[in-house]
PDB file of N, CA and C in Angstrom:
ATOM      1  N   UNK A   1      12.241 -35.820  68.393  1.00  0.00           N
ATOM      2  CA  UNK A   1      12.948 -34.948  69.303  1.00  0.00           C
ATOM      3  C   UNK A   1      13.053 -35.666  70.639  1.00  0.00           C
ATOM      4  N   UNK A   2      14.478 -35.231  71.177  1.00  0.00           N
ATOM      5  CA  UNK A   2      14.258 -36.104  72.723  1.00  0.00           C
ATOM      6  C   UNK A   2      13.705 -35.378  73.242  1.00  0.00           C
ATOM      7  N   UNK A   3      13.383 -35.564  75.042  1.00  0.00           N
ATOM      8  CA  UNK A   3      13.051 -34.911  76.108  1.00  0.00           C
ATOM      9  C   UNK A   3      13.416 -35.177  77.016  1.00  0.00           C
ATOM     10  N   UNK A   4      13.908 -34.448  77.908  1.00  0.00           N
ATOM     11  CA  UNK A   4      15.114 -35.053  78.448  1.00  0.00           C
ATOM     12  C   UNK A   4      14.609 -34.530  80.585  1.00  0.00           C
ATOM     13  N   UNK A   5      14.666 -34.868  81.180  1.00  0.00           N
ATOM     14  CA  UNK A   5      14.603 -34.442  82.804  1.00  0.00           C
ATOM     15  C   UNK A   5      12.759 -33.523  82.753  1.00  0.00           C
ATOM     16  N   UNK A   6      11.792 -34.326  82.580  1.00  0.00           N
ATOM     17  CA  UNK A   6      10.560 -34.079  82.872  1.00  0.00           C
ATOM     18  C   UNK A   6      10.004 -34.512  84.484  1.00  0.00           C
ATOM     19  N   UNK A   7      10.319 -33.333  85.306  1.00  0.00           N
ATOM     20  CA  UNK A   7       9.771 -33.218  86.971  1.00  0.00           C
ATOM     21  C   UNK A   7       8.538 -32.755  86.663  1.00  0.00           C
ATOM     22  N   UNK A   8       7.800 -32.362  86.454  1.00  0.00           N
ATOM     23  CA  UNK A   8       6.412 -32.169  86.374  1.00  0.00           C
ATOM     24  C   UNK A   8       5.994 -32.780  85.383  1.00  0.00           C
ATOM     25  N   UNK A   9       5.073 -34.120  85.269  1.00  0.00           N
ATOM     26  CA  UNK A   9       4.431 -34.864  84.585  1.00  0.00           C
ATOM     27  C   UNK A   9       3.188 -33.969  84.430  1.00  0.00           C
ATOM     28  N   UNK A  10       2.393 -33.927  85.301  1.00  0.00           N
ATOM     29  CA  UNK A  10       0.961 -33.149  84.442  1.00  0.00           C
ATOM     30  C   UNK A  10       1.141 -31.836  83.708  1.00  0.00           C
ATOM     31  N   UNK A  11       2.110 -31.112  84.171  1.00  0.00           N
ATOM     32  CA  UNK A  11       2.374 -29.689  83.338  1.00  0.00           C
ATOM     33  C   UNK A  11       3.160 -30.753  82.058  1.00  0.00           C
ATOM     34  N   UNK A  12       3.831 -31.258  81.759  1.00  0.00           N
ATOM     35  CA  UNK A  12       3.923 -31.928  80.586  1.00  0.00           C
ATOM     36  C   UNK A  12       2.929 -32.486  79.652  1.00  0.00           C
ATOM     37  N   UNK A  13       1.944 -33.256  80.196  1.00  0.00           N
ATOM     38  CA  UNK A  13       0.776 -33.762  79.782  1.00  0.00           C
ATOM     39  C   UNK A  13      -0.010 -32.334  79.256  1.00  0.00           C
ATOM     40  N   UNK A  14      -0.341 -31.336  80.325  1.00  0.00           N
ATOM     41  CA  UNK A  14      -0.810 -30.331  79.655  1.00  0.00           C
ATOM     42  C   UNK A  14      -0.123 -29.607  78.405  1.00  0.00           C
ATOM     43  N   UNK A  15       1.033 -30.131  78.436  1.00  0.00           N
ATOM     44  CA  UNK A  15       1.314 -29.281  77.059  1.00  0.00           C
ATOM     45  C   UNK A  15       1.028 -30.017  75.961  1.00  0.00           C
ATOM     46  N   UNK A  16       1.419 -31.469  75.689  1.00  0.00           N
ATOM     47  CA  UNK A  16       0.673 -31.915  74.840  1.00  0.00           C
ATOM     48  C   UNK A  16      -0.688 -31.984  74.720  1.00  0.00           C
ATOM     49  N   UNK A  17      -1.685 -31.996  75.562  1.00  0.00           N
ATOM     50  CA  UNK A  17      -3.309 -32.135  75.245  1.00  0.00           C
ATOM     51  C   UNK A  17      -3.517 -30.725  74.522  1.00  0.00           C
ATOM     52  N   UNK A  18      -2.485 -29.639  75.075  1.00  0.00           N
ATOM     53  CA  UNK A  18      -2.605 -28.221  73.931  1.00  0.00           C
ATOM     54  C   UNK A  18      -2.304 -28.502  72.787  1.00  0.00           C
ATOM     55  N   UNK A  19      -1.702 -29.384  72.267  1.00  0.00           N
ATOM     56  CA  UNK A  19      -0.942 -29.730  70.563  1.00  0.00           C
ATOM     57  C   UNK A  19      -2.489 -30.006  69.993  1.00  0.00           C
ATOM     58  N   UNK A  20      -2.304 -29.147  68.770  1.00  0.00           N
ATOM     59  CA  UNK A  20      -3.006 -29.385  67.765  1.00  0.00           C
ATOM     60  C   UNK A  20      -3.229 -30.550  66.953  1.00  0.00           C
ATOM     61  N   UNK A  21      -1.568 -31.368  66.954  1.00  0.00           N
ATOM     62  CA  UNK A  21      -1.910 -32.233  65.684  1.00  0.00           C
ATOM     63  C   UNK A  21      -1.689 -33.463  66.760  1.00  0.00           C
ATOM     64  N   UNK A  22      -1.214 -34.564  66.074  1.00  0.00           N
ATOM     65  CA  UNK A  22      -0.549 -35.929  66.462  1.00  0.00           C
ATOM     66  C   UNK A  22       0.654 -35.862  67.236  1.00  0.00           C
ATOM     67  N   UNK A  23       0.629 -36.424  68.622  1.00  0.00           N
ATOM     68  CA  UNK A  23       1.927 -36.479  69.472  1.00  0.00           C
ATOM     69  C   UNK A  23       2.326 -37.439  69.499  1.00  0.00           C
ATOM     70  N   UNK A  24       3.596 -38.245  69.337  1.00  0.00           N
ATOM     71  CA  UNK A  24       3.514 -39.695  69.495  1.00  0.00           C
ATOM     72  C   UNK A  24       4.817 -39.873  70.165  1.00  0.00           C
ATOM     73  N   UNK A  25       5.055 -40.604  71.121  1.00  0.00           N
ATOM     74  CA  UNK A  25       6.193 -41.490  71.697  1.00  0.00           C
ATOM     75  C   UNK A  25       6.758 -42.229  71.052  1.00  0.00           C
ATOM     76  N   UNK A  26       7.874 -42.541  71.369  1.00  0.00           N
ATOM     77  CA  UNK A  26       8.832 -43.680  70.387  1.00  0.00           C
ATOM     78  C   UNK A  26       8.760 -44.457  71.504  1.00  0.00           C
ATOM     79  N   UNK A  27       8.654 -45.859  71.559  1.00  0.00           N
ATOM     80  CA  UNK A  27       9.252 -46.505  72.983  1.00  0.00           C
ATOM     81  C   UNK A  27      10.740 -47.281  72.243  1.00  0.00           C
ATOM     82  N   UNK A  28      11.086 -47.759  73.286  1.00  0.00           N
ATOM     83  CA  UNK A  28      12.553 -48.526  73.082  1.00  0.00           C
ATOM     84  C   UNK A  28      12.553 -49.724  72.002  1.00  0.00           C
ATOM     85  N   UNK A  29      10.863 -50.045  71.556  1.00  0.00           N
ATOM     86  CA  UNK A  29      11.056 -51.231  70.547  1.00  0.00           C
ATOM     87  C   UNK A  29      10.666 -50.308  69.466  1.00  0.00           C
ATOM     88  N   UNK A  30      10.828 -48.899  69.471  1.00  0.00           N
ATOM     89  CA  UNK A  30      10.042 -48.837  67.834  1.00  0.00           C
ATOM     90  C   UNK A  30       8.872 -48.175  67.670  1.00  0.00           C
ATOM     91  N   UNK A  31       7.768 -48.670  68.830  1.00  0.00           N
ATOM     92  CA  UNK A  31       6.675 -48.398  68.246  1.00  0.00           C
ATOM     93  C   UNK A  31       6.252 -47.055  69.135  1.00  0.00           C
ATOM     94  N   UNK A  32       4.765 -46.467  68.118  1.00  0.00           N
ATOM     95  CA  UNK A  32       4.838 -45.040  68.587  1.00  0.00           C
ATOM     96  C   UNK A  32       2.982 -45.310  68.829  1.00  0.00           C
ATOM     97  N   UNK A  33       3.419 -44.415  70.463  1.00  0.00           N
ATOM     98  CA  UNK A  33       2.396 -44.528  70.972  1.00  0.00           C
ATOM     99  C   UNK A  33       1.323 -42.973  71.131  1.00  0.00           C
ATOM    100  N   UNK A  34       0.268 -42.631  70.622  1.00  0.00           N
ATOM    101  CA  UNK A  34      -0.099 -41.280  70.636  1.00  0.00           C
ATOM    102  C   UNK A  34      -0.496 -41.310  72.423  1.00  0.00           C
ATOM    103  N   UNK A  35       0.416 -39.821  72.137  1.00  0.00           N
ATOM    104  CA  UNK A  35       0.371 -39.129  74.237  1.00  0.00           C
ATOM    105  C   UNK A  35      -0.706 -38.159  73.677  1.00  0.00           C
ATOM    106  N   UNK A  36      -1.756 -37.983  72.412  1.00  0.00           N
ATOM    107  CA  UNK A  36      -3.184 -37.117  73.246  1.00  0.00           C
ATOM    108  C   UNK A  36      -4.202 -38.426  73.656  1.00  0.00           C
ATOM    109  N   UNK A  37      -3.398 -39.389  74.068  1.00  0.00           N
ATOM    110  CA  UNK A  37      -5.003 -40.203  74.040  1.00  0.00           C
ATOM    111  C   UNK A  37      -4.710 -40.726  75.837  1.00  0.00           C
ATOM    112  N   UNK A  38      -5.559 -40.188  76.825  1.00  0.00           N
ATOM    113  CA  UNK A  38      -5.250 -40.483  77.891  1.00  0.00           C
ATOM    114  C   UNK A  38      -4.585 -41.885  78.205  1.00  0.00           C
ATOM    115  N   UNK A  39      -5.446 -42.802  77.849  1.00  0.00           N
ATOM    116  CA  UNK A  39      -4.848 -44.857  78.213  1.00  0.00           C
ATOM    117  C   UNK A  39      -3.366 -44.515  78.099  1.00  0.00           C
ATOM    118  N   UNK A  40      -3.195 -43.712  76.582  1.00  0.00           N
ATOM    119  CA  UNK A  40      -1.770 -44.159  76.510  1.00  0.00           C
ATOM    120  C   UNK A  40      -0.279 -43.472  77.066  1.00  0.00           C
ATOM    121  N   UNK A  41      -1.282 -42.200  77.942  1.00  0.00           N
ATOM    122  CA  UNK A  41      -0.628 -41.468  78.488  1.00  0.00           C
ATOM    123  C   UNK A  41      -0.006 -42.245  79.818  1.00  0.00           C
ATOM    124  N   UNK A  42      -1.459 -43.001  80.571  1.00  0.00           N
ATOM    125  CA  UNK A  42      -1.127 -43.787  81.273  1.00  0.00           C
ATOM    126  C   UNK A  42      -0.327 -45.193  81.125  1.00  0.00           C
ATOM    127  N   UNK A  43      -0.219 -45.362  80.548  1.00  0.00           N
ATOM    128  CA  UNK A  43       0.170 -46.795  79.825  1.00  0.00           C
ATOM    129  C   UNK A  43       1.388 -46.324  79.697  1.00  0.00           C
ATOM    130  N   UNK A  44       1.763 -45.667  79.103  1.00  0.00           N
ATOM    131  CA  UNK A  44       3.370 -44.806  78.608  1.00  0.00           C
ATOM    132  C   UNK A  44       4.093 -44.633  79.676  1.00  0.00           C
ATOM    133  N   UNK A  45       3.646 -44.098  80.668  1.00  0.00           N
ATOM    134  CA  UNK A  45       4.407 -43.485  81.793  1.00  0.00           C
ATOM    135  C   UNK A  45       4.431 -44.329  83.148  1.00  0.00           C
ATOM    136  N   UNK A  46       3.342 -45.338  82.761  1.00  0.00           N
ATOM    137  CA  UNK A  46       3.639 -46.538  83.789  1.00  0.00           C
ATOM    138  C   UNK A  46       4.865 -47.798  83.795  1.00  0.00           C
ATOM    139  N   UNK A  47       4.987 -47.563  82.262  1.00  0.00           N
ATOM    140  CA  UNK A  47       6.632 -48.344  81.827  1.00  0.00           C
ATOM    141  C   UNK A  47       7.664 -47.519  82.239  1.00  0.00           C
ATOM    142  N   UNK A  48       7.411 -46.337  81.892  1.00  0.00           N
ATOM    143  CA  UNK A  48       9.072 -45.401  81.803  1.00  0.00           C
ATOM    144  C   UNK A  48       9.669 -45.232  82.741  1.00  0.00           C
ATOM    145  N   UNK A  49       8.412 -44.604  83.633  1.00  0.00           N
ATOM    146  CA  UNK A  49       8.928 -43.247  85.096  1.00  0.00           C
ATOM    147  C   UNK A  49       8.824 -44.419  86.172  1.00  0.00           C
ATOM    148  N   UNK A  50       9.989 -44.363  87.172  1.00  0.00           N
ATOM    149  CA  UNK A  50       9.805 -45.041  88.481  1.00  0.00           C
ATOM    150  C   UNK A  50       9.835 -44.124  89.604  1.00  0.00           C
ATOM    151  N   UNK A  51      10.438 -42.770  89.700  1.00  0.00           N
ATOM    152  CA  UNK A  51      10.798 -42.008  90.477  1.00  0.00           C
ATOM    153  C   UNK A  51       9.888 -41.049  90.894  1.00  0.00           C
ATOM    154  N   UNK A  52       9.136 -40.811  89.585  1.00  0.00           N
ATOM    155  CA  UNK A  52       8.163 -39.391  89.821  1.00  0.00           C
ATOM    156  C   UNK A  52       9.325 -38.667  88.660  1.00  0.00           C
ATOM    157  N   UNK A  53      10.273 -39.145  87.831  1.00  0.00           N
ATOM    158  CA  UNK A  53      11.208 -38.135  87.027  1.00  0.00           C
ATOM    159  C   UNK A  53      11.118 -39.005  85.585  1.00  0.00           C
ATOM    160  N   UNK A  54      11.325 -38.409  84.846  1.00  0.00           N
ATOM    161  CA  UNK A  54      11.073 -38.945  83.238  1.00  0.00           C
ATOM    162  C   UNK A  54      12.720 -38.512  83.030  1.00  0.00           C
ATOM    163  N   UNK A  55      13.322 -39.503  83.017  1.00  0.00           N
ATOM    164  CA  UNK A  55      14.810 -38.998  82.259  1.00  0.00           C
ATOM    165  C   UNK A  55      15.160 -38.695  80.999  1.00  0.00           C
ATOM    166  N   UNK A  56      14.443 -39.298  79.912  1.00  0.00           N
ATOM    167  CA  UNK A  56      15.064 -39.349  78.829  1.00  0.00           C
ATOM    168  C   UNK A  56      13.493 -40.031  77.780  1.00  0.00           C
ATOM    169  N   UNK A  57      12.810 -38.767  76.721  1.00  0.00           N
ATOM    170  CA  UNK A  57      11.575 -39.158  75.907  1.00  0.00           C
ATOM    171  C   UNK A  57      12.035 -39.229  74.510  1.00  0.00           C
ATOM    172  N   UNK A  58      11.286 -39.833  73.893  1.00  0.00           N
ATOM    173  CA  UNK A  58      11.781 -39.570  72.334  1.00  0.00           C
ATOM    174  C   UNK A  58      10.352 -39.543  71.644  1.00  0.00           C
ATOM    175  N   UNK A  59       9.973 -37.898  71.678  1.00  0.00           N
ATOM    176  CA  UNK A  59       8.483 -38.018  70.584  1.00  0.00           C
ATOM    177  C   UNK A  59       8.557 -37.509  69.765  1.00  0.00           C
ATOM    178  N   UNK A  60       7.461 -37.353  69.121  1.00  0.00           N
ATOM    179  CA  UNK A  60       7.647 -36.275  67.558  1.00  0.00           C
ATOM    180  C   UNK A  60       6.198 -36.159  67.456  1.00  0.00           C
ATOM    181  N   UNK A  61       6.453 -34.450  67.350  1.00  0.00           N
ATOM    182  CA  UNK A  61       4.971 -33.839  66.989  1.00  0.00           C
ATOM    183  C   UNK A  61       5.162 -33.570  65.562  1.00  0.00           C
ATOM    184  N   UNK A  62       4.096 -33.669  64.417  1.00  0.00           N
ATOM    185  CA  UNK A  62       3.745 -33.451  63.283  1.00  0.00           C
ATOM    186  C   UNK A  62       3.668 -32.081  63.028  1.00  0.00           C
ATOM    187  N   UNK A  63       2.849 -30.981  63.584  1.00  0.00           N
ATOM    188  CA  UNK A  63       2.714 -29.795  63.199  1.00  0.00           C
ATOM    189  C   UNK A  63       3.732 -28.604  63.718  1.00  0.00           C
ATOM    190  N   UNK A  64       4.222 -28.168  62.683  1.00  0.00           N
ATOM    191  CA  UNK A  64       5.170 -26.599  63.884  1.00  0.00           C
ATOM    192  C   UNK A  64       4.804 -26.246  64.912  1.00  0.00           C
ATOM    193  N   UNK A  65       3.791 -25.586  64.687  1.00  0.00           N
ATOM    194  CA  UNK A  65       3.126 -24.773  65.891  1.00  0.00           C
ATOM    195  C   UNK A  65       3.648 -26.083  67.470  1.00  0.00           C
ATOM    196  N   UNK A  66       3.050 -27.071  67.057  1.00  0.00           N
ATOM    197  CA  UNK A  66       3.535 -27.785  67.858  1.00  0.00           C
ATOM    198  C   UNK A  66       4.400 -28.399  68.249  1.00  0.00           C
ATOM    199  N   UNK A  67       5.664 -28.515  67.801  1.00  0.00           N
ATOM    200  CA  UNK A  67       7.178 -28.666  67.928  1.00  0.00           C
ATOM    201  C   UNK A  67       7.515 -27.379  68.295  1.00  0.00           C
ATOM    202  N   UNK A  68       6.914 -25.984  68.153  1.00  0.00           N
ATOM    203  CA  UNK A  68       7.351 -24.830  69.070  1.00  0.00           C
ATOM    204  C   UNK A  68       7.051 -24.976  70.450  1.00  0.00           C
ATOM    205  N   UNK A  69       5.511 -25.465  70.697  1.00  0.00           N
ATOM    206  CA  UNK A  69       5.431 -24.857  71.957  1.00  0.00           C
ATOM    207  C   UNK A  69       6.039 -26.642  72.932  1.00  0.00           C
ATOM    208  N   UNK A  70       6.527 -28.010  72.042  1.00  0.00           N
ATOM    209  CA  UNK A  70       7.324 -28.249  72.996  1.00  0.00           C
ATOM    210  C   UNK A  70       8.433 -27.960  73.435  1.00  0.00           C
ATOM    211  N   UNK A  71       9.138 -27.163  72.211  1.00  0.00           N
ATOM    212  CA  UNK A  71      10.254 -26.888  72.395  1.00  0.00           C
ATOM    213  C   UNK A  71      10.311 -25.755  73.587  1.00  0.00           C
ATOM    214  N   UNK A  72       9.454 -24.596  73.740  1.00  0.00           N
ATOM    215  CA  UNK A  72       8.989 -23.665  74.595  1.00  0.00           C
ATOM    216  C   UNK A  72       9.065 -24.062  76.166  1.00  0.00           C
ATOM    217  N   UNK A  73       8.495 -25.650  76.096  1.00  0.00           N
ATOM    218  CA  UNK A  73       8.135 -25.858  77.558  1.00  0.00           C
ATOM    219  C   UNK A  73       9.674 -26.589  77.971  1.00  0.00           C
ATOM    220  N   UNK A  74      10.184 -26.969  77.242  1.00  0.00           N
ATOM    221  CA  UNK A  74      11.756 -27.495  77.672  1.00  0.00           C
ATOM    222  C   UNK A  74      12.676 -26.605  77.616  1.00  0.00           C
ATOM    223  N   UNK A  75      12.631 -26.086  77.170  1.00  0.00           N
ATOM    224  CA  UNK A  75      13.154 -24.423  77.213  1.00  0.00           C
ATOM    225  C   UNK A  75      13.190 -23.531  78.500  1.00  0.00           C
ATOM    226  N   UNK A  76      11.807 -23.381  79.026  1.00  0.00           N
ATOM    227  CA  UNK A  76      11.596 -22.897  80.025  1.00  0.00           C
ATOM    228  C   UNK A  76      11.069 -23.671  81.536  1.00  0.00           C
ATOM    229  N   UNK A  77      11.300 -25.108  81.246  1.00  0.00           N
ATOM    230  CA  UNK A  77      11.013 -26.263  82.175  1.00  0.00           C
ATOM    231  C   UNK A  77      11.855 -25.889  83.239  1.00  0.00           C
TER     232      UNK A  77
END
């Protein structure tokens, strides 16, 4: 799933550390990086974001429950 105009990075972060299962990033080569594991939260967002704005994510959560409540927070972002 994309994600698209993320202005609040830690209310983002908090929604994934709520996911139950596996969160993972796509980066631009392919590879998928899990966002519950702090390093790679940092690591992730030290490539992407220059502004303080996340334009454009591509992750995929494994469990429903958890593809609802990201869908929830972009929804109501």
């Amino acid at each position: 799933m994309k994600v698209q105009n993320i202005k609040n990075i830690e209310k983002f972060f908090g929604v994934i550390d709520d996911c139950k299962g596996r969160v993972e990033l796509v980066t631009g080569e392919g590879d998928r990086l899990n966002l519950k594991s702090k390093l790679s939260q940092y690591v992730s967002m030290a490539n992407i974001f220059s502004n303080g704005e996340i334009p454009e994510l591509e992750i995929i959560a494994y469990e429903k429950e958890d593809i609802d409540r990201l869908i929830n927070y972009m929804m109501n972002e």
